[in-house]
C-alpha atoms as a PDB file:
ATOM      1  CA  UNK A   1     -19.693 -54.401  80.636  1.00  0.00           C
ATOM      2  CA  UNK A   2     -19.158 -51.642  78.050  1.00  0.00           C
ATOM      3  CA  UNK A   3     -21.545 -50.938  75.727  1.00  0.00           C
ATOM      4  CA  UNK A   4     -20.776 -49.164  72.386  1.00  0.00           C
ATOM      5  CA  UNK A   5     -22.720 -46.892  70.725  1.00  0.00           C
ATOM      6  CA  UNK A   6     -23.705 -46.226  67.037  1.00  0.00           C
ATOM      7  CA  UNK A   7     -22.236 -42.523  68.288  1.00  0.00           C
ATOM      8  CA  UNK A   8     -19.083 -44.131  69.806  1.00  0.00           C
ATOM      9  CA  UNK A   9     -17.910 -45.427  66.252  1.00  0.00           C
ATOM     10  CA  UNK A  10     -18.384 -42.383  64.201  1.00  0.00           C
ATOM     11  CA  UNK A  11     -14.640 -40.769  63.452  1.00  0.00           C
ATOM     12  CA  UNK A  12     -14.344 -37.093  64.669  1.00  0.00           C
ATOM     13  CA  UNK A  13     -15.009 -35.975  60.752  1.00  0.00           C
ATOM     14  CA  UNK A  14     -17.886 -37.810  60.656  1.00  0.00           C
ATOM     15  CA  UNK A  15     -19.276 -36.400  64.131  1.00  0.00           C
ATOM     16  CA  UNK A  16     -18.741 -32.828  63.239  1.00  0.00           C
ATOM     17  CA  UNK A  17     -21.952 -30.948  61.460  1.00  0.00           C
ATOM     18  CA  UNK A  18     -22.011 -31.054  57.804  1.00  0.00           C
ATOM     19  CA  UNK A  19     -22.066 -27.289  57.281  1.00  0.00           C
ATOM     20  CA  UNK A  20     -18.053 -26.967  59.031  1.00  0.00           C
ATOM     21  CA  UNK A  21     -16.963 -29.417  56.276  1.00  0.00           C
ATOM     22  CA  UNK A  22     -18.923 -27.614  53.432  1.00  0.00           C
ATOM     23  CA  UNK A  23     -16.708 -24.954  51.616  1.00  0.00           C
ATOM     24  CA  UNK A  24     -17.963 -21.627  51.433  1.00  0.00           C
ATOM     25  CA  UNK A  25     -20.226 -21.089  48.185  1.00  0.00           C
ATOM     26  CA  UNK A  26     -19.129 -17.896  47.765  1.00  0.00           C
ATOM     27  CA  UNK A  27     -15.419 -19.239  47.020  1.00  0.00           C
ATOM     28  CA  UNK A  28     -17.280 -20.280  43.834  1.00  0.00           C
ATOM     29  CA  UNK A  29     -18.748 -16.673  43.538  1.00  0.00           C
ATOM     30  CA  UNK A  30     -15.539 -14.916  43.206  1.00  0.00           C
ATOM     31  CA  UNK A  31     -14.013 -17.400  41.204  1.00  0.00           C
ATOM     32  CA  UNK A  32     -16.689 -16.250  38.414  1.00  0.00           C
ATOM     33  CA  UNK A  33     -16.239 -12.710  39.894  1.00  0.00           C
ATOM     34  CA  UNK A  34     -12.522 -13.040  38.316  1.00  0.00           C
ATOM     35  CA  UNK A  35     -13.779 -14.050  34.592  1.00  0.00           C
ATOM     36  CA  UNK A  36     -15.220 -10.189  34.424  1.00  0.00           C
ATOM     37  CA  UNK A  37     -11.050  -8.725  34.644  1.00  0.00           C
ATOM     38  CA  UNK A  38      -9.754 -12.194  32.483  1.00  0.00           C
ATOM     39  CA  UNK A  39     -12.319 -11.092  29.915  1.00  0.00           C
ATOM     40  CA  UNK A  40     -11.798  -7.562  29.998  1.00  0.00           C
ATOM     41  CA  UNK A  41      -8.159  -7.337  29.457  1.00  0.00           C
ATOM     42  CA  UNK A  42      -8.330 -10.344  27.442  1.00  0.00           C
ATOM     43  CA  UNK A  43     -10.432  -9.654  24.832  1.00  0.00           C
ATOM     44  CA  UNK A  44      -9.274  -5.644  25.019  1.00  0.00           C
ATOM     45  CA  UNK A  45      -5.587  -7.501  24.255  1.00  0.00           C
ATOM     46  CA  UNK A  46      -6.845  -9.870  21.665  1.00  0.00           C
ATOM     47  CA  UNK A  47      -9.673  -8.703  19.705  1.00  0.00           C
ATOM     48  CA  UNK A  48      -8.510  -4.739  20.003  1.00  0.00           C
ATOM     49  CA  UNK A  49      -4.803  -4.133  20.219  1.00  0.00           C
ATOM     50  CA  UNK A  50      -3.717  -7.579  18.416  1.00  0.00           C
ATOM     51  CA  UNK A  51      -6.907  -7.577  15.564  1.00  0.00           C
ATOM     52  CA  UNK A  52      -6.273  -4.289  14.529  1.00  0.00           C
ATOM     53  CA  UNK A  53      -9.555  -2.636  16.227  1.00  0.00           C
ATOM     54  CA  UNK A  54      -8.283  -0.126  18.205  1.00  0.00           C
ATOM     55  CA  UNK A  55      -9.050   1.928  16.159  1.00  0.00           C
ATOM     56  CA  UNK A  56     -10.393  -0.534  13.487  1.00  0.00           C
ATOM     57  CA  UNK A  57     -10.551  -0.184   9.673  1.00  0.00           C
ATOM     58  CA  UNK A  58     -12.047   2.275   8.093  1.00  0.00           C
ATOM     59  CA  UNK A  59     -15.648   1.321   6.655  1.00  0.00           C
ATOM     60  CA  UNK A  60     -14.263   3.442   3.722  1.00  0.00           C
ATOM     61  CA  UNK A  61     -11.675   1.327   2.686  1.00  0.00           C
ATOM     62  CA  UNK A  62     -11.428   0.112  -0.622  1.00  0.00           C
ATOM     63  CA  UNK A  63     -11.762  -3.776  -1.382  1.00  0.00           C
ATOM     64  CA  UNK A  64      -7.893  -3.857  -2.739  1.00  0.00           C
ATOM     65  CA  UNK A  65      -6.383  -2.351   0.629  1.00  0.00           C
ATOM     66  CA  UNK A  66      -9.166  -4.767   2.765  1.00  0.00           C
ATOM     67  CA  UNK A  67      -7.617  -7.617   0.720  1.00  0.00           C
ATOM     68  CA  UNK A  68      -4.505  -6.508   1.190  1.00  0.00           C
ATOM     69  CA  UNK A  69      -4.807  -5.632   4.962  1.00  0.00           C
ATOM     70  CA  UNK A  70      -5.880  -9.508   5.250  1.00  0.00           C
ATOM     71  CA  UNK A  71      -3.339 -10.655   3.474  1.00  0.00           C
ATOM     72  CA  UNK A  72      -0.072  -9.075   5.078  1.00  0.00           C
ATOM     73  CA  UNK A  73      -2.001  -9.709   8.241  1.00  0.00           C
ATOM     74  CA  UNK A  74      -2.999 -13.127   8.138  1.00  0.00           C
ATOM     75  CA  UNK A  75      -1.367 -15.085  10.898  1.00  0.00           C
ATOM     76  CA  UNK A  76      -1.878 -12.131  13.204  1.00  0.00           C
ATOM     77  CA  UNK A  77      -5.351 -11.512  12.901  1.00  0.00           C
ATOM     78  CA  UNK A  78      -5.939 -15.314  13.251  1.00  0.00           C
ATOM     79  CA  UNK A  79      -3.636 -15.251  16.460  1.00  0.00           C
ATOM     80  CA  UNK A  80      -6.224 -12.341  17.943  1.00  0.00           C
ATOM     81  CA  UNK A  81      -9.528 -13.613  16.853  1.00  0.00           C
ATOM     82  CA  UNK A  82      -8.916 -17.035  18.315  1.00  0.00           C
ATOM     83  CA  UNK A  83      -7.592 -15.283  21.080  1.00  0.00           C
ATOM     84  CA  UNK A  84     -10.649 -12.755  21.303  1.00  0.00           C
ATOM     85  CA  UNK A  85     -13.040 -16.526  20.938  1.00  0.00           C
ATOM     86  CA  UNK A  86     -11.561 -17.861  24.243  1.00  0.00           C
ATOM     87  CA  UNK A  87     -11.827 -15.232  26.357  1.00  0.00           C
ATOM     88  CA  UNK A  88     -15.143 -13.856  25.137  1.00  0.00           C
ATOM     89  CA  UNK A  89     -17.213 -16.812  27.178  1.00  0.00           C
ATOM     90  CA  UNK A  90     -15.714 -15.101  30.092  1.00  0.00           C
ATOM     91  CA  UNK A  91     -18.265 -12.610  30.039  1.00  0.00           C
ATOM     92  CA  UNK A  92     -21.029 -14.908  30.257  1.00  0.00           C
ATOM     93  CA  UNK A  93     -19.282 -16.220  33.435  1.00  0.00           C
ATOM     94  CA  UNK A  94     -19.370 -12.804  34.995  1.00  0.00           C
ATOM     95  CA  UNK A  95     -22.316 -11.797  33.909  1.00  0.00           C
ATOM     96  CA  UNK A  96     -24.087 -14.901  35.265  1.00  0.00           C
ATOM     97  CA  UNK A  97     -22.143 -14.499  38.852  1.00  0.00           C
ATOM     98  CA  UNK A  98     -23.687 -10.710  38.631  1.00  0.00           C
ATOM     99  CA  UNK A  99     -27.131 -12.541  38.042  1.00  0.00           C
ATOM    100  CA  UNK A 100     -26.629 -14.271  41.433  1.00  0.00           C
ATOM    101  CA  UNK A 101     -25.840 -10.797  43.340  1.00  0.00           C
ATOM    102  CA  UNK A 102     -28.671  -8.765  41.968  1.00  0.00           C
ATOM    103  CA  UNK A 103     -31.103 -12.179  42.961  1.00  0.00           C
ATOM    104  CA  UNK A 104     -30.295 -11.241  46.571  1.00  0.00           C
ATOM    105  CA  UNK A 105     -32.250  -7.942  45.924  1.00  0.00           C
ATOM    106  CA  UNK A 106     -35.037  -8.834  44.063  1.00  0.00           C
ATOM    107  CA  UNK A 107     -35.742 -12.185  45.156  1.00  0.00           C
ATOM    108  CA  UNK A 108     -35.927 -16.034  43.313  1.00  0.00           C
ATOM    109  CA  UNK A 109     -39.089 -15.022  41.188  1.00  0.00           C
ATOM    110  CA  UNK A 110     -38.229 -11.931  39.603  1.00  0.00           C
ATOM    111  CA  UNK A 111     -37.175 -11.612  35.929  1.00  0.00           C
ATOM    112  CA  UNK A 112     -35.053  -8.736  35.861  1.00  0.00           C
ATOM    113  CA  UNK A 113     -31.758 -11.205  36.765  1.00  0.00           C
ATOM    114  CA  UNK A 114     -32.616 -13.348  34.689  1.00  0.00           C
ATOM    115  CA  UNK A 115     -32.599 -11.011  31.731  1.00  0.00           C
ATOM    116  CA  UNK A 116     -29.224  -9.660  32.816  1.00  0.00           C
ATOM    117  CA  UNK A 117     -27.991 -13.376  32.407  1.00  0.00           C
ATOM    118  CA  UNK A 118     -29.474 -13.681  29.029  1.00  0.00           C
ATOM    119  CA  UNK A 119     -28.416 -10.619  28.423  1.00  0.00           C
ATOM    120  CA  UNK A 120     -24.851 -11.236  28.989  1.00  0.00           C
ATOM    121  CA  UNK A 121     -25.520 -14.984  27.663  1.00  0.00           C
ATOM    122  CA  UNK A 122     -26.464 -12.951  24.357  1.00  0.00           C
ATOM    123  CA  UNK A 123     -23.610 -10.784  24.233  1.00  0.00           C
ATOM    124  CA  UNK A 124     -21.109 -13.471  24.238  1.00  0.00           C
ATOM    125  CA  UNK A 125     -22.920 -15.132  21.107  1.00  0.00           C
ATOM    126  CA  UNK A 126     -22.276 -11.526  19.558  1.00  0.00           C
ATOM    127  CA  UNK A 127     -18.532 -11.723  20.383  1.00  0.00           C
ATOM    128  CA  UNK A 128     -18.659 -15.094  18.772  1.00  0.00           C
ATOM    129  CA  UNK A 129     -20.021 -14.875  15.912  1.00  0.00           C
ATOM    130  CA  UNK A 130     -18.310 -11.476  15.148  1.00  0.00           C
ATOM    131  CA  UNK A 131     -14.729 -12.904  15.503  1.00  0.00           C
ATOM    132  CA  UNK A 132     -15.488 -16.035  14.203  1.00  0.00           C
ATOM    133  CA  UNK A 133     -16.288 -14.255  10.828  1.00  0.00           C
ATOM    134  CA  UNK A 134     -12.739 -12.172  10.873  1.00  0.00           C
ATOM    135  CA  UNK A 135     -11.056 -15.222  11.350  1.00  0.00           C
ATOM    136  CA  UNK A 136     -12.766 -16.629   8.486  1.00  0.00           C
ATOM    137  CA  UNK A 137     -11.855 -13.761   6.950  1.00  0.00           C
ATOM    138  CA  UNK A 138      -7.720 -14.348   7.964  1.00  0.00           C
ATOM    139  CA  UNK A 139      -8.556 -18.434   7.093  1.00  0.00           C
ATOM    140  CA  UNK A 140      -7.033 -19.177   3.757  1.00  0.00           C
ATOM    141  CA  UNK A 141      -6.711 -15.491   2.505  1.00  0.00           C
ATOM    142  CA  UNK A 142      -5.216 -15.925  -0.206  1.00  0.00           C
ATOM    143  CA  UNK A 143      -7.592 -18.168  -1.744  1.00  0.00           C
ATOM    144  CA  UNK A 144     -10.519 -15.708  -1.542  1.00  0.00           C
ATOM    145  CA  UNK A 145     -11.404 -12.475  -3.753  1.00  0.00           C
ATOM    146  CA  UNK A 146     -11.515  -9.150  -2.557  1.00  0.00           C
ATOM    147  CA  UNK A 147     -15.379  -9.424  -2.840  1.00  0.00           C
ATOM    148  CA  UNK A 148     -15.621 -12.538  -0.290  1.00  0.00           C
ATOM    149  CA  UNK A 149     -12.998 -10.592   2.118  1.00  0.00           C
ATOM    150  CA  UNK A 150     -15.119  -7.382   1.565  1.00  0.00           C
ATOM    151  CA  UNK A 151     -18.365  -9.669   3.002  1.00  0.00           C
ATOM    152  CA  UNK A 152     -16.517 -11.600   5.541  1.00  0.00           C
ATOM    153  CA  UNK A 153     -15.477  -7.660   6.919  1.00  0.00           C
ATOM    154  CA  UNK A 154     -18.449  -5.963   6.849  1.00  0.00           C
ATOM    155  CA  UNK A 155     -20.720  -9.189   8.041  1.00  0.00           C
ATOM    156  CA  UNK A 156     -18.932  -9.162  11.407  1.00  0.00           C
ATOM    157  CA  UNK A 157     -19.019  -5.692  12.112  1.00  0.00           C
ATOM    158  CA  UNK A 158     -22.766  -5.745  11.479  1.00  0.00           C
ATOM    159  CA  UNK A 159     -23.550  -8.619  13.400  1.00  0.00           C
ATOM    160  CA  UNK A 160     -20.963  -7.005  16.045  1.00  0.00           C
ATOM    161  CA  UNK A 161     -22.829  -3.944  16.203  1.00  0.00           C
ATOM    162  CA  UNK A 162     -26.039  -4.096  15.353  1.00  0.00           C
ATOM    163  CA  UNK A 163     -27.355  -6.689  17.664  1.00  0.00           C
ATOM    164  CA  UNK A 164     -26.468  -4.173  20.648  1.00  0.00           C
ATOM    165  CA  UNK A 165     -30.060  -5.007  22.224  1.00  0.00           C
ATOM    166  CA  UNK A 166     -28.616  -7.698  23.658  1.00  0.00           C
ATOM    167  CA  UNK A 167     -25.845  -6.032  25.881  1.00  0.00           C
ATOM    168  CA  UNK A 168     -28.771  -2.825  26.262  1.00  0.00           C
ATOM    169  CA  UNK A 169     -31.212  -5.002  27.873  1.00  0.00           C
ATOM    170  CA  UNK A 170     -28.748  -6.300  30.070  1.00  0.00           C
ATOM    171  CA  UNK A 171     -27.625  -3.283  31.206  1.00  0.00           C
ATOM    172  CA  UNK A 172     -31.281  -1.652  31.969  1.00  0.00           C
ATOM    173  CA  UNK A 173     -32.008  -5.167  33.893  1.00  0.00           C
ATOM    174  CA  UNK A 174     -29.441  -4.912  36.295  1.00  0.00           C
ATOM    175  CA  UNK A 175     -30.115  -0.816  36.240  1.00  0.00           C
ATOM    176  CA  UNK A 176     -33.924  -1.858  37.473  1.00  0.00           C
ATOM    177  CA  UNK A 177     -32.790  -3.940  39.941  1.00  0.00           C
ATOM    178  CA  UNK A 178     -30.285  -1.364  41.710  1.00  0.00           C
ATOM    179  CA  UNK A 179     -33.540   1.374  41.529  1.00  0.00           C
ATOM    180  CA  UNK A 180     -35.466  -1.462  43.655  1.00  0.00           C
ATOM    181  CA  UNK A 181     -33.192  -2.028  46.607  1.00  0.00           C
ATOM    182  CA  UNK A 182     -34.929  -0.567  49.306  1.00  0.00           C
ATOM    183  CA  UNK A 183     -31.473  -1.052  51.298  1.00  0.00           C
ATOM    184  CA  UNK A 184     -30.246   2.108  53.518  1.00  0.00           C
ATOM    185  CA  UNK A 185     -26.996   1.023  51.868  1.00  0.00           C
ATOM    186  CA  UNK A 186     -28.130  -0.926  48.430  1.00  0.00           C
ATOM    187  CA  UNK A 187     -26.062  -3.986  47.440  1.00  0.00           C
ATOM    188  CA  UNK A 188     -24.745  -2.359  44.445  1.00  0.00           C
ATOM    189  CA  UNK A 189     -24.445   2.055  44.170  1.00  0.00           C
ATOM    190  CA  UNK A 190     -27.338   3.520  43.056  1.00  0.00           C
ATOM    191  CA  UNK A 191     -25.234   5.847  40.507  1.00  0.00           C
ATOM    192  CA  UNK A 192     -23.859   2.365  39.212  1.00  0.00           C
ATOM    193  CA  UNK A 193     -27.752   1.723  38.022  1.00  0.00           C
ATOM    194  CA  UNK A 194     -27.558   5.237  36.150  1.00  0.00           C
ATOM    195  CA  UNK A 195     -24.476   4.510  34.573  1.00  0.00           C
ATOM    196  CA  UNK A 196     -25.671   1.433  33.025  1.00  0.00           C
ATOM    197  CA  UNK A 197     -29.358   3.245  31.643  1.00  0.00           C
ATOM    198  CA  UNK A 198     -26.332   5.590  30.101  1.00  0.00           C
ATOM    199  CA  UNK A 199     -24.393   3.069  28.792  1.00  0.00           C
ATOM    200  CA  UNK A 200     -27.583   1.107  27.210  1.00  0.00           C
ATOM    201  CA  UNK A 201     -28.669   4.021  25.759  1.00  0.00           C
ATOM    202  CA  UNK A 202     -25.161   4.843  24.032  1.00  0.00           C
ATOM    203  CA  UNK A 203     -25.596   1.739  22.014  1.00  0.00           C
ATOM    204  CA  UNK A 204     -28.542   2.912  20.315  1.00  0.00           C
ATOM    205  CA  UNK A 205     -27.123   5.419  17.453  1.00  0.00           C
ATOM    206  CA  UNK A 206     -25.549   1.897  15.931  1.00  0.00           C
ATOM    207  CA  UNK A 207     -29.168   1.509  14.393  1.00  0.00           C
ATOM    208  CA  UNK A 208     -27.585   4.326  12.171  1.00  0.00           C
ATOM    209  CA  UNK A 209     -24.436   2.320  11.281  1.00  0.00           C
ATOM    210  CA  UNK A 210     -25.447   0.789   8.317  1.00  0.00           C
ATOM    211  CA  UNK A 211     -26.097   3.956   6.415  1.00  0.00           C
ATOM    212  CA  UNK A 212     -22.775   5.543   7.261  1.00  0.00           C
ATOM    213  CA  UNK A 213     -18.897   4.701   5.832  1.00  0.00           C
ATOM    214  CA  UNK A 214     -17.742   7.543   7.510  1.00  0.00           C
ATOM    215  CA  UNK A 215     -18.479  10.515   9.900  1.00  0.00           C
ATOM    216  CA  UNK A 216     -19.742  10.003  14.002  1.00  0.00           C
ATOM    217  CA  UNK A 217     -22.263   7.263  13.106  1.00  0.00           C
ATOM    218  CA  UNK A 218     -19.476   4.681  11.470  1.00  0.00           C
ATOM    219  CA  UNK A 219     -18.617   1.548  12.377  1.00  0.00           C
ATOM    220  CA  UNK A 220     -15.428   3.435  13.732  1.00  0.00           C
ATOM    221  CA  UNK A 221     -16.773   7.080  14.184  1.00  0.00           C
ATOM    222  CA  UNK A 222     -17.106   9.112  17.576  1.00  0.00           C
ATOM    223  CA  UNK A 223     -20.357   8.143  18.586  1.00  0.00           C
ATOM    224  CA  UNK A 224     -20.179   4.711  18.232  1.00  0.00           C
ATOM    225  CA  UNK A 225     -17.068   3.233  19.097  1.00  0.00           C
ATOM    226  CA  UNK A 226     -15.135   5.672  20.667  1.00  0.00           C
ATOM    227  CA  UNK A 227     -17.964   6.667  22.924  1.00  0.00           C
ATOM    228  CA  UNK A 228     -20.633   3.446  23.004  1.00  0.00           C
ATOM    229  CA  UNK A 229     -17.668   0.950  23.359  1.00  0.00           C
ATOM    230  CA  UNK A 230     -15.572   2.880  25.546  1.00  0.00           C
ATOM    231  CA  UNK A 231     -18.762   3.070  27.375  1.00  0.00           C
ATOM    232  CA  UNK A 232     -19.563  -0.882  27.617  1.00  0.00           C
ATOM    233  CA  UNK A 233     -15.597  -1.091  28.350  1.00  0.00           C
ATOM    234  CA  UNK A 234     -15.757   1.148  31.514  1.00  0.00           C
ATOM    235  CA  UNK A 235     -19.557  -0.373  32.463  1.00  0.00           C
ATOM    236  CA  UNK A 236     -17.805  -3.575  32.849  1.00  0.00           C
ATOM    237  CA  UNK A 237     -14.370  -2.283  34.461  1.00  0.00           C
ATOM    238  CA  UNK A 238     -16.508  -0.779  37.457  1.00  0.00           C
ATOM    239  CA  UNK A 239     -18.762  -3.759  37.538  1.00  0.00           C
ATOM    240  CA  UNK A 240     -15.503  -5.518  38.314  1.00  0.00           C
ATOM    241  CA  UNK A 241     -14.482  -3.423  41.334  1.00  0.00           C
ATOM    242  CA  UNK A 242     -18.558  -3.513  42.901  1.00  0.00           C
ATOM    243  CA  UNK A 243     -19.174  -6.958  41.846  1.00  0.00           C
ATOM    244  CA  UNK A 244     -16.728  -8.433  44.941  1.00  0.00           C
ATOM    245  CA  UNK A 245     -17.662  -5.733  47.118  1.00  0.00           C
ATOM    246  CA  UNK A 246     -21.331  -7.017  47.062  1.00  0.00           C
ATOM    247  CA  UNK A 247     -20.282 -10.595  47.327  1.00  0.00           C
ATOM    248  CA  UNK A 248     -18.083  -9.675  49.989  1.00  0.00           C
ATOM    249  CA  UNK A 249     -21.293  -7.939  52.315  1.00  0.00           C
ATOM    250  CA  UNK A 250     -23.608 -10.840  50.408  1.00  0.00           C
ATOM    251  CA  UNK A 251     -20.980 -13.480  52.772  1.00  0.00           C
ATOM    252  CA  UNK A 252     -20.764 -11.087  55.687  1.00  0.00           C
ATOM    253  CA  UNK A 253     -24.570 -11.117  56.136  1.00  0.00           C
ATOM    254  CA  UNK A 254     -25.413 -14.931  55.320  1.00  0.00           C
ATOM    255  CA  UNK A 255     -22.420 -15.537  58.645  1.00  0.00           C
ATOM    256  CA  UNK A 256     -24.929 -13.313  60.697  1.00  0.00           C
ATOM    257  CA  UNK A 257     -27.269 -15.783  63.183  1.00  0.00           C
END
């Protein structure tokens, strides 16, 4: 007589091990790995070419031509900042996917990926708010003074750049945890962690900001924006190009027995 098994019954899917039916978590990984290019020529795109910030306004400008900037602009500059709010949380994406890669050098327990998450987690409030406040700017133009437009301006561009802490402390985060891979070959280029103590530190003359309308230390001067944003810009651009790399060797290692 033949006897069947609990084993006999089970369907070739079900008899195969769990992990060969599992997709790869690192499919995942570069899927977030991708928000760091749709942000960065996204939000370049929106928020700079279409919103009139590259080069922005001058801080100098009086509140007649602001008004009138608005005004002639409106549909535009509504068009880019709603743009610039949807692709902004893209950074958050990336920047949390980056938290994930520098955890496989320093380990569950350590802090300095998490700040890098909250970091970027921070930054993308900053983009928020920022555009959020030129749109309400655009919003029913013509209904405001000159005075409210004036506010609405210069309120975003403070918030904008004078919360740069937040991207700073990122950037030295994920610097400290590049300096601690004791790697022959670390996970991420040790002149990548240099660039990004550069790059945090290029943020800091916006503490002088406020007290400038024109000259280097303007919201639109050579220090910081052509330099300090062009500086975040290019941070993220090669953190773009590295970022798959390390998943790449992160996927190649975890397949090793």
């Amino acid at each position: 007589m033949n006897h069947t098994t609990a084993a006999d019954l089970l369907t070739p899917s079900m008899s195969r091990p769990a992990s060969a039916a599992r997709p790869s978590p690192f499919l995942s990984w570069r899927l977030c790995a991708w928000a760091g290019p749709v942000f960065l020529l996204g939000y370049i795109v929106s928020w700079g070419l279409m919103g009139y910030n590259v080069p922005p306004l001058d801080p100098d400008i009086t509140q007649a031509d602001l008004h009138r900037h608005y005004l002639d602009n409106s549909g535009r500059i509504k068009a880019a900042m709603v743009l610039s709010l949807f692709f902004a949380p893209f950074y958050f994406v990336f920047s949390a996917v980056l938290s994930r890669v520098l955890q496989k050098v320093e380990g569950q327990a350590g802090p300095l990926s998490l700040i890098e998450q909250m970091g970027g987690l921070l930054t993308t409030v900053v983009l928020l708010v920022g555009g959020v406040s030129w749109l309400t700017a655009a919003h029913r133009v013509d209904e405001r003074t000159p005075e409210i437009i004036r506010q609405l301006h210069d309120f975003g561009w403070m918030f904008f750049d004078t919360t740069f802490m937040c991207t700073s402390l990122q950037m030295l985060g994920m610097a400290g945890v590049i300096f601690t891979d004791r790697r022959l070959q670390p996970l991420l280029p040790r002149w990548l962690g240099w660039f990004s103590v550069f790059a945090g530190l290029l943020f800091v003359p916006l503490m002088l900001m406020p007290f400038f309308l024109h000259g280097p230390f303007a919201w639109n001067g050579l220090i910081n924006y052509w330099i300090g944003f062009s500086g975040f810009f290019w941070w993220v651009l090669f953190l773009c190009i590295y970022v798959f790399k390390a998943i790449a060797r992160i996927e190649a290692e975890s397949a090793l027995p």
